[in-house]
Structure formats: structure tokens, C-alpha cells
C-alpha atoms as a PDB file:
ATOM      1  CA  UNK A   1      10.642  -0.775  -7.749  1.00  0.00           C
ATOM      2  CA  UNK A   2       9.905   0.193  -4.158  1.00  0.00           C
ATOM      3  CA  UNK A   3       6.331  -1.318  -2.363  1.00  0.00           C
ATOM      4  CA  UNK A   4       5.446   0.910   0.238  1.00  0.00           C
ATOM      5  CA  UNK A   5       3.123  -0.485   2.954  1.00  0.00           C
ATOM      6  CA  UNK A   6       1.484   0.460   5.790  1.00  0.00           C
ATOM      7  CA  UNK A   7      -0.957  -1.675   8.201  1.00  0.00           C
ATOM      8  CA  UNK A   8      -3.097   0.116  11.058  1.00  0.00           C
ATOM      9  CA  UNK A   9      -5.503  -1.084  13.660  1.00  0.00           C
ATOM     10  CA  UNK A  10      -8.524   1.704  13.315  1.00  0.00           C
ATOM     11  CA  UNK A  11     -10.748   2.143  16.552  1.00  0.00           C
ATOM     12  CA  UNK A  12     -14.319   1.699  14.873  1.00  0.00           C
ATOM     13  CA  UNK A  13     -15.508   5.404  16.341  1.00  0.00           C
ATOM     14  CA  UNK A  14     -13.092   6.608  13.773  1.00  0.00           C
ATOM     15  CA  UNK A  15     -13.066   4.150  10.689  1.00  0.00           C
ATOM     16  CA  UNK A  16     -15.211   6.809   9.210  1.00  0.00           C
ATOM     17  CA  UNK A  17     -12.803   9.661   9.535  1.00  0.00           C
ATOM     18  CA  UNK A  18      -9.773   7.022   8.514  1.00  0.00           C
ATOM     19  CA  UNK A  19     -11.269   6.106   5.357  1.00  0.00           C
ATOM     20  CA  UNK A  20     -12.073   9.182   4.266  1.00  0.00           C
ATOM     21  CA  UNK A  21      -8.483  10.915   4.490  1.00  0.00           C
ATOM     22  CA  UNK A  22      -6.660   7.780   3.111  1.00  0.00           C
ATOM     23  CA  UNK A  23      -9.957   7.359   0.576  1.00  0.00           C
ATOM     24  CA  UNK A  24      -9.231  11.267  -0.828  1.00  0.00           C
ATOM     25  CA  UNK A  25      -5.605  10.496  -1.383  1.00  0.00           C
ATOM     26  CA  UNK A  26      -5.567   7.142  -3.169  1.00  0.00           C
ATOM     27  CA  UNK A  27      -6.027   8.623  -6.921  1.00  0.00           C
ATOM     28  CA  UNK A  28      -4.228  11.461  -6.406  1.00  0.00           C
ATOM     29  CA  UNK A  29      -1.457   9.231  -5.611  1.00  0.00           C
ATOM     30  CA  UNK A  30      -2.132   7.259  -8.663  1.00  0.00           C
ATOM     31  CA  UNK A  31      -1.141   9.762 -11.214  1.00  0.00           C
ATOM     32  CA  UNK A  32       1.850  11.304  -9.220  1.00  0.00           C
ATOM     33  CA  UNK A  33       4.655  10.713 -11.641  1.00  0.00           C
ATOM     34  CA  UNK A  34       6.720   7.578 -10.500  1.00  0.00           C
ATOM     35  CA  UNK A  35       3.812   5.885  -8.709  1.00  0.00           C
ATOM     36  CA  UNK A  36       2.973   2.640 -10.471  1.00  0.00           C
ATOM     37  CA  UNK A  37      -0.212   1.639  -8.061  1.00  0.00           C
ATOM     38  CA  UNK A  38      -1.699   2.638  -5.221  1.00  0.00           C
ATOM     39  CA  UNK A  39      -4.672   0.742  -2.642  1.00  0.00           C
ATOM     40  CA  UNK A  40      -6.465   0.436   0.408  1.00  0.00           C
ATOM     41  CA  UNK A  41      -7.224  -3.042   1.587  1.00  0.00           C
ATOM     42  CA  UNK A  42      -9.858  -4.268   4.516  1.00  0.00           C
ATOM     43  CA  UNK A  43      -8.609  -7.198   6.660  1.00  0.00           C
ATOM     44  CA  UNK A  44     -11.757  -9.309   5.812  1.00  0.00           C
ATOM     45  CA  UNK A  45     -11.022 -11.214   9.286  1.00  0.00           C
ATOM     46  CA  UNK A  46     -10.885  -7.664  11.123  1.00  0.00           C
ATOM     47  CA  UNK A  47     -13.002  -4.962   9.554  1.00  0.00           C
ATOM     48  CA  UNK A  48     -10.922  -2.546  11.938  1.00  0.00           C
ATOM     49  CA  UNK A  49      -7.632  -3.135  10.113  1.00  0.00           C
ATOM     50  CA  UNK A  50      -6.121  -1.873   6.757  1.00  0.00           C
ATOM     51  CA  UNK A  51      -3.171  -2.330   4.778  1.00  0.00           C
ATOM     52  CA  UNK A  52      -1.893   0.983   2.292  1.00  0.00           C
ATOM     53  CA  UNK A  53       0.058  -0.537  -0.192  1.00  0.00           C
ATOM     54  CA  UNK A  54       1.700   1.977  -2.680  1.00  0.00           C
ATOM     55  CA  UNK A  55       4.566   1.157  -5.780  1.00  0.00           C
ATOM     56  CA  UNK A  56       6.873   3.804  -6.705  1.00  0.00           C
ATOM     57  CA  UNK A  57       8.868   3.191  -9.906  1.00  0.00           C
ATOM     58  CA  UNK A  58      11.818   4.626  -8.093  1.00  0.00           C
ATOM     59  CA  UNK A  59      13.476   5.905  -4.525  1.00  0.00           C
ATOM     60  CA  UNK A  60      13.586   9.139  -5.778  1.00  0.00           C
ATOM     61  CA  UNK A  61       9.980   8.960  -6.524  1.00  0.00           C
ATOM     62  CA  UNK A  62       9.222   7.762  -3.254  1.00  0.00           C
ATOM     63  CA  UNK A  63      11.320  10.680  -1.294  1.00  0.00           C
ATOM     64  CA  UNK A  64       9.506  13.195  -3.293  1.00  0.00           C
ATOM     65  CA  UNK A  65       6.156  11.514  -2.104  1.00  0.00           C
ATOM     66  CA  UNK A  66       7.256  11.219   1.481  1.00  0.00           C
ATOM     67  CA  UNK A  67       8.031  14.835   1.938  1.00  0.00           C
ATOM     68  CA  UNK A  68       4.444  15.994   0.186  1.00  0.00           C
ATOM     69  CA  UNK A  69       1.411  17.549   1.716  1.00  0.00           C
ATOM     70  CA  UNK A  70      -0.461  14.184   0.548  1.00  0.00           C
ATOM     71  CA  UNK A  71       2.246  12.637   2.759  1.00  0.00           C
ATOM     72  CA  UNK A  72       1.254  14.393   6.075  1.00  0.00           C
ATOM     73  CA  UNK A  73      -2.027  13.781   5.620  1.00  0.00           C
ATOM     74  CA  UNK A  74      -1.609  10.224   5.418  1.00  0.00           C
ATOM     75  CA  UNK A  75       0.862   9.827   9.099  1.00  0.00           C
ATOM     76  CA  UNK A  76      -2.349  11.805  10.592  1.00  0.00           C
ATOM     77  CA  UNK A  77      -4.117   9.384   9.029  1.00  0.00           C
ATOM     78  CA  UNK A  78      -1.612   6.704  10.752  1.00  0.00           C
ATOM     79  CA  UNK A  79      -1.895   8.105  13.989  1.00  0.00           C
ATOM     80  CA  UNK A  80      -5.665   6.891  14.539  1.00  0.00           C
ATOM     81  CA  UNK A  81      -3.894   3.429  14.180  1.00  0.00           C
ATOM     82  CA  UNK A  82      -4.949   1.938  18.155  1.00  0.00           C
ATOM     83  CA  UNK A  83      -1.549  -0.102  17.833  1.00  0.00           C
ATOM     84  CA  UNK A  84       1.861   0.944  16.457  1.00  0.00           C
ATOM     85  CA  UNK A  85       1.194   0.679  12.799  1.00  0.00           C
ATOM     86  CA  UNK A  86       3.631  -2.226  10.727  1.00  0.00           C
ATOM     87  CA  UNK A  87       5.672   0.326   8.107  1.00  0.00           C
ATOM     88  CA  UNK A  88       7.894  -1.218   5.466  1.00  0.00           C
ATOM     89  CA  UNK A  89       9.524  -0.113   2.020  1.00  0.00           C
ATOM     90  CA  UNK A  90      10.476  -3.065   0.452  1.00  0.00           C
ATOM     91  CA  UNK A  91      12.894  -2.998  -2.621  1.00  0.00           C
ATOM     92  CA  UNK A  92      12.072  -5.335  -5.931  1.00  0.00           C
ATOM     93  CA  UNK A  93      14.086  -6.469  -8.389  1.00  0.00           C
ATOM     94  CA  UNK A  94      12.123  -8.544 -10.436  1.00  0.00           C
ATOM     95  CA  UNK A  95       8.486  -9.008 -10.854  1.00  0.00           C
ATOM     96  CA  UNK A  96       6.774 -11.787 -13.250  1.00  0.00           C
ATOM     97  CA  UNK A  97       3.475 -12.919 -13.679  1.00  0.00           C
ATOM     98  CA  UNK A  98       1.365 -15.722 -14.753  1.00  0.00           C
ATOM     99  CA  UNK A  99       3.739 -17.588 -16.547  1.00  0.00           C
ATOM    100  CA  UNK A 100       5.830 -18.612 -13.442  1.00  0.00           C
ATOM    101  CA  UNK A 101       2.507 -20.537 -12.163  1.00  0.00           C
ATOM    102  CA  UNK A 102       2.666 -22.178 -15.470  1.00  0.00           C
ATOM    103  CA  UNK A 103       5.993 -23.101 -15.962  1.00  0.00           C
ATOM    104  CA  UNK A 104       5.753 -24.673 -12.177  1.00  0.00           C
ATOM    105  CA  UNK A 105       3.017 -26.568 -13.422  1.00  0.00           C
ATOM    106  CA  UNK A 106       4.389 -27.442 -16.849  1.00  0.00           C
ATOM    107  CA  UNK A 107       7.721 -28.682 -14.707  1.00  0.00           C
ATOM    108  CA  UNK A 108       5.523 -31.083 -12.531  1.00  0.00           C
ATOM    109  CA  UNK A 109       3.503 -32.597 -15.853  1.00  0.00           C
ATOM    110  CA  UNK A 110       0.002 -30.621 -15.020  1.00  0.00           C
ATOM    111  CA  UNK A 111      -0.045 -28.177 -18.150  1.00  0.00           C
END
């Protein structure tokens, strides 16, 4: 899996417009073949920064999604950003879930 993220600094005078071009692409993301999740987050220490954070199933997915119309939309979107925004594609090999907070419990005697 690839996790796609992007962080931006939005100047408040245009939060407004920010939110609603990333806001109009989030579920049409969603249900692009190969994309497993898609969100916005709010910095709830600094209501002027957000973090995109996207999951494509594969690389190829991803490439197809970075050359798209959606795609534009979202680096205009990036260039409100009032500092250079923090890009990353991170590659995962392994994800897990609850049961690794349980068996680090269960291996310390508190399950």
C-alpha cells in the first residue's frame, strides 16, 4: 500500500476557498478504483493547517491518480499553502490492528 500525504499552512482569508476544492474531491477520490481511503484533517492546535492523507492499494493506482484532473485541482489547492507544503508517499508493507495493542499487553501481564 502507498499513504499519500500532504500538510499545508492555509492563510485564514482563504480557508474557505481551500476547503471547498479539497472538500469536492475527497469522495470522488474514495471510489476511484485502487484508493482504499481518503481524508482531510484540521490541526486542532492550528485551525489554519491540514493534513490530506490518501491510501492507494497500489503505485500504479497512485500514478493514474497523480496525472488526473482531480489531481490538478488538488496542487492549486496546495498552492494557497503560506509555507512550502510537507509531501510524502510512504510505502507499507504490513498493516495490523487491534490485536498488536493486545498482545503488547498480554506480553506485559495486563490482559
Amino acid at each position: 500500500m502507498i499513504v499519500f500525504s500532504v500538510s499545508v499552512c492555509v492563510p485564514p482569508l482563504q480557508r474557505a476557498d481551500f476547503l471547498r476544492s479539497v472538500g469536492a474531491l475527497l469522495e470522488p477520490t474514495r471510489v476511484v478504483p485502487g484508493c482504499v481511503n481518503c481524508r482531510l484533517y484540521l490541526d486542532v492546535e492550528d485551525p489554519d493547517a491540514f493534513t490530506l492523507v490518501e491510501e492507494w492499494v497500489t503505485q500504479a493506482a497512485l500514478d493514474r491518480h497523480l496525472i488526473s484532473s482531480a489531481f490538478k485541482t488538488l496542487v492549486a489547492a496546495i498552492e494557497m499553502s503560506a509555507e512550502p507544503p510537507a509531501v510524502h508517499f510512504d510505502s507499507v508493507g504490513q498493516r495490523a490492528g487491534i490485536e498488536v495493542i493486545e498482545a503488547a499487553r498480554r506480553g506485559q501481564g495486563l490482559l
